[in-house]
C-alpha atoms as a PDB file:
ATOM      1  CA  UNK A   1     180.586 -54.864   7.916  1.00  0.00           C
ATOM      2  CA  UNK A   2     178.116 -52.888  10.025  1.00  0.00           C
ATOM      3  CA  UNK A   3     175.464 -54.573  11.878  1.00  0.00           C
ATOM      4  CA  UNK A   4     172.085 -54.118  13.589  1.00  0.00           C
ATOM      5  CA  UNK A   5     173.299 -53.998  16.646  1.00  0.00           C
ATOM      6  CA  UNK A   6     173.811 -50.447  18.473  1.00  0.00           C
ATOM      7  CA  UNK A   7     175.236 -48.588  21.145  1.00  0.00           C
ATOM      8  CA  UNK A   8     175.967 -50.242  24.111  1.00  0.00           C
ATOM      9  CA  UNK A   9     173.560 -47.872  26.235  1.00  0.00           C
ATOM     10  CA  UNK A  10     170.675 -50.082  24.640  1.00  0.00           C
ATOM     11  CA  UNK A  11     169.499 -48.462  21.685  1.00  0.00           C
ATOM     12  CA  UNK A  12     167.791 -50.092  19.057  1.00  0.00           C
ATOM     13  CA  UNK A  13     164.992 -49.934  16.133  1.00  0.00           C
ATOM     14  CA  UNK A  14     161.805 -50.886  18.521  1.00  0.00           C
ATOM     15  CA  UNK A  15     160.095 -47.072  19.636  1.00  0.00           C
ATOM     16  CA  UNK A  16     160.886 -45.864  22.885  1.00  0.00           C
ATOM     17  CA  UNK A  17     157.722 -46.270  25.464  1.00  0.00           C
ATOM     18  CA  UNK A  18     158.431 -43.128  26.996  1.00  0.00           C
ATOM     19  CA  UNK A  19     158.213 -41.418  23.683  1.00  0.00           C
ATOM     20  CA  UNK A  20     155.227 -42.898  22.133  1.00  0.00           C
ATOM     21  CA  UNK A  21     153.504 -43.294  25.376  1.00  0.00           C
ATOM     22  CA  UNK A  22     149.790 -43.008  24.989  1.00  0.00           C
ATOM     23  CA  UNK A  23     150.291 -44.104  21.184  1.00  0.00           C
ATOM     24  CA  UNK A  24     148.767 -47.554  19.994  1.00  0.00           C
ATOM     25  CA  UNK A  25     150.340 -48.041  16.486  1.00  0.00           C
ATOM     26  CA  UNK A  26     148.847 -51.688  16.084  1.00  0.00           C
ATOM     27  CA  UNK A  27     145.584 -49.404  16.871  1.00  0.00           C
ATOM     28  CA  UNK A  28     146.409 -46.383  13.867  1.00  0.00           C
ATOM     29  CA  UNK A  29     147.130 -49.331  11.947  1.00  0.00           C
ATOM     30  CA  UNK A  30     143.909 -51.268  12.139  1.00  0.00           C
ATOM     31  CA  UNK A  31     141.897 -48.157  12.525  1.00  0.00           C
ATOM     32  CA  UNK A  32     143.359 -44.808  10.470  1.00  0.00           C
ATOM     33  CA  UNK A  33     140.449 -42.898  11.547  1.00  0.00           C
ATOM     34  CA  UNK A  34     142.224 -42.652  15.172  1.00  0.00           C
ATOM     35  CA  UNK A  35     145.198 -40.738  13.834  1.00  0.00           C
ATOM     36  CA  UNK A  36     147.774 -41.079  11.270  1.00  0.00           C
ATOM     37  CA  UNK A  37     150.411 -43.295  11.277  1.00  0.00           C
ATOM     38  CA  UNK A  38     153.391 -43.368   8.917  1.00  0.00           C
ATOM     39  CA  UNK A  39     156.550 -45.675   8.516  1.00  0.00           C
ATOM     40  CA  UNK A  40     159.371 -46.061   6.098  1.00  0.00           C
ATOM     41  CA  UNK A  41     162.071 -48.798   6.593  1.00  0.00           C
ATOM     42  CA  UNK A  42     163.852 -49.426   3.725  1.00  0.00           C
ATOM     43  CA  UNK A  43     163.941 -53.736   4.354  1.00  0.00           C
ATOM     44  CA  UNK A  44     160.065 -53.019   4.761  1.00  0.00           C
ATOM     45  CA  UNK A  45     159.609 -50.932   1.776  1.00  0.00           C
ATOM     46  CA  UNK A  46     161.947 -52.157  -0.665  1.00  0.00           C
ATOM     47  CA  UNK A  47     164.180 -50.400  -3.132  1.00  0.00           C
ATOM     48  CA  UNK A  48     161.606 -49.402  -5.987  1.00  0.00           C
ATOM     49  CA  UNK A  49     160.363 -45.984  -6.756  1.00  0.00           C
ATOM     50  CA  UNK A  50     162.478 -44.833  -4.233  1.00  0.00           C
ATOM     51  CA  UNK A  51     162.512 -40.789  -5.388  1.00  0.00           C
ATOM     52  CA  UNK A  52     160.361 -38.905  -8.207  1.00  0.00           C
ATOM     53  CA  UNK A  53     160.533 -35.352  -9.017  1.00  0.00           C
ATOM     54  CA  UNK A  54     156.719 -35.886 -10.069  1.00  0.00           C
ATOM     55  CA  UNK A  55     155.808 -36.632  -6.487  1.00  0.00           C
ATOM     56  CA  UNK A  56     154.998 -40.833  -6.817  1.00  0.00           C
ATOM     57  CA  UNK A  57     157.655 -41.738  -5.142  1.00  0.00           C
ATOM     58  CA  UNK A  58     158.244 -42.297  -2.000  1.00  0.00           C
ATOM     59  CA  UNK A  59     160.218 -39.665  -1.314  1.00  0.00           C
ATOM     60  CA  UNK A  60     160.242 -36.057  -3.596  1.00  0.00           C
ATOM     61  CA  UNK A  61     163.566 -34.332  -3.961  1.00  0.00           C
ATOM     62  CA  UNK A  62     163.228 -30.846  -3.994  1.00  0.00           C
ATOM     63  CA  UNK A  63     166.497 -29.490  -3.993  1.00  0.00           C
ATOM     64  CA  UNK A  64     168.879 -31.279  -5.681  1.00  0.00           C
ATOM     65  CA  UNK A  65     171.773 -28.864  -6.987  1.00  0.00           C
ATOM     66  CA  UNK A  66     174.367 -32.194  -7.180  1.00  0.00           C
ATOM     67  CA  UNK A  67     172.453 -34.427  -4.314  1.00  0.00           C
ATOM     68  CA  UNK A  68     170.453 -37.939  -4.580  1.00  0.00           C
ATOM     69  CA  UNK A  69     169.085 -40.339  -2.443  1.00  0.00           C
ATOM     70  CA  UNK A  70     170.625 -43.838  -3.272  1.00  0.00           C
ATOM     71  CA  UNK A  71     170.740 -47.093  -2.130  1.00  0.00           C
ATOM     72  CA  UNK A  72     173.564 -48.812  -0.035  1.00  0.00           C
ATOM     73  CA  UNK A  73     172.974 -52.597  -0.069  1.00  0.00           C
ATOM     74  CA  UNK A  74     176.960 -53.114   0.697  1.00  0.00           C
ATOM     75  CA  UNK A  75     176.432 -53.025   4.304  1.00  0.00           C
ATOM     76  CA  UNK A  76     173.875 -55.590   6.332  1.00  0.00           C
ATOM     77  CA  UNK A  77     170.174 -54.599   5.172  1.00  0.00           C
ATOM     78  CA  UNK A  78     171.100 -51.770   3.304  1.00  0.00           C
ATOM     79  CA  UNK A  79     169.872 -48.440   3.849  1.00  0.00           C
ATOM     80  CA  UNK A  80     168.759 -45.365   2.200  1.00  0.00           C
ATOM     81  CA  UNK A  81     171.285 -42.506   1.813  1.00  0.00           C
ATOM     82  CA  UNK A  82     170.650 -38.661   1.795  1.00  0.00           C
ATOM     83  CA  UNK A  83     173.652 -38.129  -0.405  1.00  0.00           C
ATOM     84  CA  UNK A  84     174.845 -34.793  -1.153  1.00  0.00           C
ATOM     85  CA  UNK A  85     177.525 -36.098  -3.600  1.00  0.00           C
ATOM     86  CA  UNK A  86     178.968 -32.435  -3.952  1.00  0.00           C
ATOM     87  CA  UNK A  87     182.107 -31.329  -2.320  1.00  0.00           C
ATOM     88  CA  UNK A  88     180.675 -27.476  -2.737  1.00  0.00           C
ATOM     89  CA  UNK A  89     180.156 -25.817  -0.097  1.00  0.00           C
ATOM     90  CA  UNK A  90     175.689 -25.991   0.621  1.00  0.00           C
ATOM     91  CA  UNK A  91     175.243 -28.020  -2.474  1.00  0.00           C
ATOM     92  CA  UNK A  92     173.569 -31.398  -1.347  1.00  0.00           C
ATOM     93  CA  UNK A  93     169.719 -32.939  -1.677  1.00  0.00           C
ATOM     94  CA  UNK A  94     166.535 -32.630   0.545  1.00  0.00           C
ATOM     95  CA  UNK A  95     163.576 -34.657  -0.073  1.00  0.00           C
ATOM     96  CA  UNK A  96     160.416 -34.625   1.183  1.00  0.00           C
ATOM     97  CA  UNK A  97     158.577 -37.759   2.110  1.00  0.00           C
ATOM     98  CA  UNK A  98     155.755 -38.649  -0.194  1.00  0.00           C
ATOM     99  CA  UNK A  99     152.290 -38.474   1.581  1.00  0.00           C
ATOM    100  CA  UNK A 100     153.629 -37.358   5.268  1.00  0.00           C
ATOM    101  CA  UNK A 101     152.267 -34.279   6.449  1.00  0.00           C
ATOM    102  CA  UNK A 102     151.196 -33.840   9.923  1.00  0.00           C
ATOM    103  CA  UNK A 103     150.011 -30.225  11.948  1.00  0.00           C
ATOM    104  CA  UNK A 104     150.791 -29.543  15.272  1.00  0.00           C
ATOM    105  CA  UNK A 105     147.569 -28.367  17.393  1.00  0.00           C
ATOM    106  CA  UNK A 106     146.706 -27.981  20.627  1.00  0.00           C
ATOM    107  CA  UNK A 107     144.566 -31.008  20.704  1.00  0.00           C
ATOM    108  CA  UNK A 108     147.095 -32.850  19.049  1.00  0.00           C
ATOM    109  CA  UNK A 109     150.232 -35.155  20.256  1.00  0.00           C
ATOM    110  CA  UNK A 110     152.877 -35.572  17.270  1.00  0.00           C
ATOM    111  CA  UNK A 111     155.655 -37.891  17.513  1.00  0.00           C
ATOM    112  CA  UNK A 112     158.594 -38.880  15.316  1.00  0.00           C
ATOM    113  CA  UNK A 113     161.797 -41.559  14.639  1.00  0.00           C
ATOM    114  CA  UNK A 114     164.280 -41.463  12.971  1.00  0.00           C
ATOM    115  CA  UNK A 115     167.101 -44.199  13.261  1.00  0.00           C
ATOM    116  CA  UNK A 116     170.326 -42.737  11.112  1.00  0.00           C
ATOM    117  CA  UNK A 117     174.317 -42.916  10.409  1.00  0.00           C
ATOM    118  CA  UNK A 118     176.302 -40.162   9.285  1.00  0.00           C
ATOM    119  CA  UNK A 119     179.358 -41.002   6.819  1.00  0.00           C
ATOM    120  CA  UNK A 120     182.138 -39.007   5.252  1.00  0.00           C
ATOM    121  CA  UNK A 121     181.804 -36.024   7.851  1.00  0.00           C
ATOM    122  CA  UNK A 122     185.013 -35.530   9.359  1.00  0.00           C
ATOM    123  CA  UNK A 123     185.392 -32.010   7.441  1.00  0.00           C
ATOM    124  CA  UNK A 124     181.902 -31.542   7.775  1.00  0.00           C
ATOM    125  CA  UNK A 125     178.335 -32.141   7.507  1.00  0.00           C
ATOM    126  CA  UNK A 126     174.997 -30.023   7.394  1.00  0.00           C
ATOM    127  CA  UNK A 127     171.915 -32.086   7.921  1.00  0.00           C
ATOM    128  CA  UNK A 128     168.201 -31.569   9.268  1.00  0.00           C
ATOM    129  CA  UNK A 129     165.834 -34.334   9.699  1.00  0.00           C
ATOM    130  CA  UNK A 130     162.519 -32.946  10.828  1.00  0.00           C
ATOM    131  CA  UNK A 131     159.205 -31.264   9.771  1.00  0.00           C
ATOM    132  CA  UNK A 132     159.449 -28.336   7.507  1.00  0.00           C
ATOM    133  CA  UNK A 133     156.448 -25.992   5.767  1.00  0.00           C
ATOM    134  CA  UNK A 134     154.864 -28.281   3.508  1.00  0.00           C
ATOM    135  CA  UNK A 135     154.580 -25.511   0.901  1.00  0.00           C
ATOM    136  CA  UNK A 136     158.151 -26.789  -0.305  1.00  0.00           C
ATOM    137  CA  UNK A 137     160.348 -24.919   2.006  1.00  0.00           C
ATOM    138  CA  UNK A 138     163.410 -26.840   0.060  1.00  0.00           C
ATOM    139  CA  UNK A 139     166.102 -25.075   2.526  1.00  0.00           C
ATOM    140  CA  UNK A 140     165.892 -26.800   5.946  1.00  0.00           C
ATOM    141  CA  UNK A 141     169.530 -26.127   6.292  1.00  0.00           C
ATOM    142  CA  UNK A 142     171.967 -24.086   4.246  1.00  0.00           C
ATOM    143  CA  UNK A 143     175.493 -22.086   5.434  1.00  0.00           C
ATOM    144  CA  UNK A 144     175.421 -23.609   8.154  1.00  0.00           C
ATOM    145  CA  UNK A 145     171.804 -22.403   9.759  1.00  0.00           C
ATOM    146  CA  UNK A 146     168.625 -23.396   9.794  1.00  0.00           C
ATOM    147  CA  UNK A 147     166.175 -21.603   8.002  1.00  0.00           C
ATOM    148  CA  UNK A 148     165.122 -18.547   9.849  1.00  0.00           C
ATOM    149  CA  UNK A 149     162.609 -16.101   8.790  1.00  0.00           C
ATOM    150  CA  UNK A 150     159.467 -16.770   7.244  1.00  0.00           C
ATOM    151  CA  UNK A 151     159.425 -20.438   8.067  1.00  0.00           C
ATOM    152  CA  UNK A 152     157.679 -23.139  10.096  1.00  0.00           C
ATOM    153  CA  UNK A 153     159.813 -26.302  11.066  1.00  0.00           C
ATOM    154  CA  UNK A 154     160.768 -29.006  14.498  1.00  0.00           C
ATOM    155  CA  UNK A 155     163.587 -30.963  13.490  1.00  0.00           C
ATOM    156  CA  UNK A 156     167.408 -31.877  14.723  1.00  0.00           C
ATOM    157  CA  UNK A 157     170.302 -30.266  12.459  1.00  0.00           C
ATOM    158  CA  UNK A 158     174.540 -30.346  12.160  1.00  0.00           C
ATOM    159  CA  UNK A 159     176.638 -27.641  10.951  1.00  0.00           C
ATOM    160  CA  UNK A 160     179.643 -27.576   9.496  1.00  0.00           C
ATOM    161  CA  UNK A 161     180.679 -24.418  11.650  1.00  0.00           C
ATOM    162  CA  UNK A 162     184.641 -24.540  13.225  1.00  0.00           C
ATOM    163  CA  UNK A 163     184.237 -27.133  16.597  1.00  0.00           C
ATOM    164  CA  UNK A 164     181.021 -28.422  15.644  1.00  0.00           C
ATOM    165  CA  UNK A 165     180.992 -31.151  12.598  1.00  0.00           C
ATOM    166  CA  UNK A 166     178.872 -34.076  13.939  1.00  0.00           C
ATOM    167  CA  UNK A 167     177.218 -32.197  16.568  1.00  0.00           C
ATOM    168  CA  UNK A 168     173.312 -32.750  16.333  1.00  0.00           C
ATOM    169  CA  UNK A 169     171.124 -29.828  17.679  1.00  0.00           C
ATOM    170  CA  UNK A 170     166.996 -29.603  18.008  1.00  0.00           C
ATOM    171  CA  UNK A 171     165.383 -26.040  17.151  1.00  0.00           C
ATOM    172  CA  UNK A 172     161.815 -25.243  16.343  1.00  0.00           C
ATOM    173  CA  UNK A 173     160.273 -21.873  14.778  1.00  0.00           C
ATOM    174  CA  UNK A 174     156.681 -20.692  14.305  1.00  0.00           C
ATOM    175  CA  UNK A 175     156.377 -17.981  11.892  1.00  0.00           C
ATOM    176  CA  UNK A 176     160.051 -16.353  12.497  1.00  0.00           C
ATOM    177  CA  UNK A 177     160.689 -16.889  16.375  1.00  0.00           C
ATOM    178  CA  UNK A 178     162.809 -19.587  16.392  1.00  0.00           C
ATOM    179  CA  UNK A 179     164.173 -21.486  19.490  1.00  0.00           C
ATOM    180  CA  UNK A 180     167.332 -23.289  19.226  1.00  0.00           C
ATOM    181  CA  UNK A 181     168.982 -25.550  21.683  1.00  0.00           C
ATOM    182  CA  UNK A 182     172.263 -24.051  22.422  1.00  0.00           C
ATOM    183  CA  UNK A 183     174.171 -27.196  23.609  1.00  0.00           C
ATOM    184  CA  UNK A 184     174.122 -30.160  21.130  1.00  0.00           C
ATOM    185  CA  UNK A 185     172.201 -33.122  22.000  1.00  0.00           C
ATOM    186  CA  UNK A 186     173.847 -35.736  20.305  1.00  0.00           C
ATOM    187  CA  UNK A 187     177.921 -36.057  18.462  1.00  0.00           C
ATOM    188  CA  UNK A 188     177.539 -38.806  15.549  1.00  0.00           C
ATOM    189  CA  UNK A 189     180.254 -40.843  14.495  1.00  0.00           C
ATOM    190  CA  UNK A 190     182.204 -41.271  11.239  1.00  0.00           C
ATOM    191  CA  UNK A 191     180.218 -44.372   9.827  1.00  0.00           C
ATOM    192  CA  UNK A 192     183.499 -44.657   7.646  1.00  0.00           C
ATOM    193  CA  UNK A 193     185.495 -45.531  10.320  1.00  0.00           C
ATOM    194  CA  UNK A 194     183.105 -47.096  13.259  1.00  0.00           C
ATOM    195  CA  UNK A 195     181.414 -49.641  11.610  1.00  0.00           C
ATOM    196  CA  UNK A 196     180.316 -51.465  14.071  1.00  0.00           C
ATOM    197  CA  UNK A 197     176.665 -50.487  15.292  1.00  0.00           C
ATOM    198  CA  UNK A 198     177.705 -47.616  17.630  1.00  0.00           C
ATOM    199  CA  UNK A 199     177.580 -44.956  14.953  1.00  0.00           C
ATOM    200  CA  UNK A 200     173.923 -46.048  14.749  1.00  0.00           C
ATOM    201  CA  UNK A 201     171.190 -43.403  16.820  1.00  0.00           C
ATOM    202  CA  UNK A 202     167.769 -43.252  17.373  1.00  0.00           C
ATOM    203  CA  UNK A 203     166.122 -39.946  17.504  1.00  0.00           C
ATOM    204  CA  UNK A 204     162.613 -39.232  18.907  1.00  0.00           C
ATOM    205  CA  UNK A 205     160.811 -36.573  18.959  1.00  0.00           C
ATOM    206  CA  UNK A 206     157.336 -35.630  20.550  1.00  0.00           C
ATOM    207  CA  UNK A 207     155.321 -32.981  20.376  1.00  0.00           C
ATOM    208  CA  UNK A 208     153.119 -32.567  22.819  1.00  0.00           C
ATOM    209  CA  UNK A 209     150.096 -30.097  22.072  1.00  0.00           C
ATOM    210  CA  UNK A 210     151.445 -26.342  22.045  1.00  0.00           C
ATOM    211  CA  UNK A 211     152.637 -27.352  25.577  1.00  0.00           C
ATOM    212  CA  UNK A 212     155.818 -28.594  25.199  1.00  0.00           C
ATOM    213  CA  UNK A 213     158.787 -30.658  23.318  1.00  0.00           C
ATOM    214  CA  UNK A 214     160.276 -33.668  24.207  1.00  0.00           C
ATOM    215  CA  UNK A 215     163.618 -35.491  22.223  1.00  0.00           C
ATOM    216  CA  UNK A 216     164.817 -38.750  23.197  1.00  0.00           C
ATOM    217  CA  UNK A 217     168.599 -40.128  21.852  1.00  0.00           C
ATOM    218  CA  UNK A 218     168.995 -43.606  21.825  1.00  0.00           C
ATOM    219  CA  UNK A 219     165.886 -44.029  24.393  1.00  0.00           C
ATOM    220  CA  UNK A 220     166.742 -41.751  26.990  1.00  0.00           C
ATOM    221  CA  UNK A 221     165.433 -38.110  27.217  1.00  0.00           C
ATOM    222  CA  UNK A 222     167.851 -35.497  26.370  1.00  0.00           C
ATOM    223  CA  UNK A 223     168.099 -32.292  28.076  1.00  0.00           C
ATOM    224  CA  UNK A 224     166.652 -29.583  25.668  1.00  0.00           C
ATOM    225  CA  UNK A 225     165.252 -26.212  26.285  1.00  0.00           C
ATOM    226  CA  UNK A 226     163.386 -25.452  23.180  1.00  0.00           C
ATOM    227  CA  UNK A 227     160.481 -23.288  23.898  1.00  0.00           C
ATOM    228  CA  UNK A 228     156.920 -24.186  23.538  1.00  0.00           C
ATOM    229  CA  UNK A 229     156.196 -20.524  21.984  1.00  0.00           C
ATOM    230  CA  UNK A 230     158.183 -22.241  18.970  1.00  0.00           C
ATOM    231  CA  UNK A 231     155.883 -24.969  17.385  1.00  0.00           C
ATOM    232  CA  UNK A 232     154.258 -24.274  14.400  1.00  0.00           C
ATOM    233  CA  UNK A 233     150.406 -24.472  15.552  1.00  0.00           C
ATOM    234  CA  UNK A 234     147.902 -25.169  12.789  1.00  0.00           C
ATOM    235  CA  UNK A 235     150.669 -25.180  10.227  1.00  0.00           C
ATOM    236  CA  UNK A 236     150.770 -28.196   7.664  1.00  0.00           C
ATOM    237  CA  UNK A 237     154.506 -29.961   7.701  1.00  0.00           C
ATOM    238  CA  UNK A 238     156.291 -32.150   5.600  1.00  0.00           C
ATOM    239  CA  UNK A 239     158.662 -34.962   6.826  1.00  0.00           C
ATOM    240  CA  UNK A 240     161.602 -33.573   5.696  1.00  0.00           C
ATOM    241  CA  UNK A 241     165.871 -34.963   5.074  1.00  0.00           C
ATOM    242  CA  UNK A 242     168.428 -33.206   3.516  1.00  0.00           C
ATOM    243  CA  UNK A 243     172.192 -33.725   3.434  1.00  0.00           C
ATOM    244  CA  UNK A 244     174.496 -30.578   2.147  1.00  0.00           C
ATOM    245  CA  UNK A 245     178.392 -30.436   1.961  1.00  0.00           C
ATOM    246  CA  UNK A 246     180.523 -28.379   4.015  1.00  0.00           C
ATOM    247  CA  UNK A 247     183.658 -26.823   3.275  1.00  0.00           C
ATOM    248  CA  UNK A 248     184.991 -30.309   0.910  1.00  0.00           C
ATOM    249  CA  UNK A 249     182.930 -32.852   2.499  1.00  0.00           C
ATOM    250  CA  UNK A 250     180.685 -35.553   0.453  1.00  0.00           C
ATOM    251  CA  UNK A 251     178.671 -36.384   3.563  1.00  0.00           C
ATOM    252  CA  UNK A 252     176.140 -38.801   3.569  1.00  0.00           C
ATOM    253  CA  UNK A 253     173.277 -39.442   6.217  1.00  0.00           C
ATOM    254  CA  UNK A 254     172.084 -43.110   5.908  1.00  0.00           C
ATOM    255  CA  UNK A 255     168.909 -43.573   6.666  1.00  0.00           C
ATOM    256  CA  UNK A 256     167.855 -46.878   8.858  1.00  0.00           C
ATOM    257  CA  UNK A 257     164.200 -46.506   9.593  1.00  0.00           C
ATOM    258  CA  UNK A 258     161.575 -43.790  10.165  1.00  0.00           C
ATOM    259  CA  UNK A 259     158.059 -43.581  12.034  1.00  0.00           C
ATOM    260  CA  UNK A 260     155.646 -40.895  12.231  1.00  0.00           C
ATOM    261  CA  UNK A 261     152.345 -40.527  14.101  1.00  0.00           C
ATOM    262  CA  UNK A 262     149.216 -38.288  14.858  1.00  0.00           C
ATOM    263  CA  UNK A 263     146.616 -38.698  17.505  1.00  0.00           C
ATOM    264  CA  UNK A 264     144.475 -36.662  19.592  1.00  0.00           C
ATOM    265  CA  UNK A 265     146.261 -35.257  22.791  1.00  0.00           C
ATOM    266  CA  UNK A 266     144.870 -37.497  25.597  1.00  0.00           C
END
């Protein structure tokens, strides 16, 4: 049975200081009008009116073609899984999250978490877990690419492409130029077969401005080189998750906790 603890390099739930320096959440919390702040933890939250296609849930799944997001209460705590539940190739579910929609600005510092497993992925996995046009830009991810063109997004993706299944990369685009990291940031493991905490990560992202981009893994900054020119300034985005097959994978990303928050840039 999987537990809460995680890898041995120290990683856990709490938010990294680095991170979410210059962020008072205890502060967003008692006073919204200094940002916004949003969590979901499924232990938190509980299991009820966990997705709507109306939009009063508290997540939205937009794209759907064989995908759901379930609950997993085998394992310690339970957690929320992004299940594609297709073994056809870019068939899967993304959902949006209910009421979380942030807009990077100059004047304004953006930072994310998202704790996670991936299961079922040895023959593949496509994933993004990010910030996408909150129009309802329902393809994040799909043949194994992130959206390109006409799209705003920050987020952290896997392919299913030949020598890279678990491999987590961060890419950004504003308006069609895209920036992608070109060396992955992150391998996950098989929650099928580790089950015992290490197949846990924490990702962080922060946005800081239209200066820069930072991403943590498991607490400690990663090198990246995604370029500033690459945020999506004054555009609205939705917290976005999505899970698609790959070749004749069922992959599932499980889903531990998630935090989201908006303040002015000090």
């Amino acid at each position: 049975m999987s537990t809460f603890t995680y890898s041995p390099v120290g990683n856990n739930r709490q938010r990294t200081n680095k991170a979410w320096r210059n962020i008072n959440v205890d502060d967003l919390l008692a006073n919204p009008n200094k940002g916004f702040y949003y969590r979901f933890n499924p232990l938190r939250d509980g299991w009820s009116d966990l997705t709507s296609n109306g939009g009063n849930g508290k997540f939205t799944l937009v794209q759907a073609t064989a995908g759901q997001l379930v609950i997993n209460d085998a394992i310690e705590g339970g957690e929320m899984q992004v299940d594609c539940n297709s073994t056809t190739d870019n068939q899967g579910a993304t959902a949006f999250a209910t009421g979380c929609i942030v807009t990077p600005a100059a004047n304004r510092l953006l930072v994310a978490k998202f704790v996670v497993r991936a299961r079922d992925i040895a023959s593949g996995l496509q994933s993004f877990m990010g910030f996408v046009l909150s129009t309802l830009d329902t393809t994040p991810i799909t043949a194994d690419a992130p959206a390109s063109g006409a799209t705003d997004y920050i987020g952290l993706y896997t392919t299913g492409n030949t020598g890279t299944v678990g491999r987590v990369y961060f890419a950004a685009e504003d308006g069609g130029a895209q920036s992608l990291e070109s060396d992955h940031v992150h391998t996950f493991l098989d929650g099928d077969t580790v089950t015992d905490g290490t197949e846990v990560v924490k990702f962080e992202i922060r946005v800081n401005g239209t200066q820069s981009l930072e991403l943590y893994v498991d607490g400690e900054e990663a090198d990246q080189a995604v370029l500033a020119s690459a945020i999506p300034e004054g555009t609205p985005l939705r917290l976005v998750l999505a899970c698609l097959s790959s070749t004749t994978a069922d992959p599932i990303l499980g889903v531990l906790d998630i935090e989201v928050a908006s303040v002015p840039l000090p």
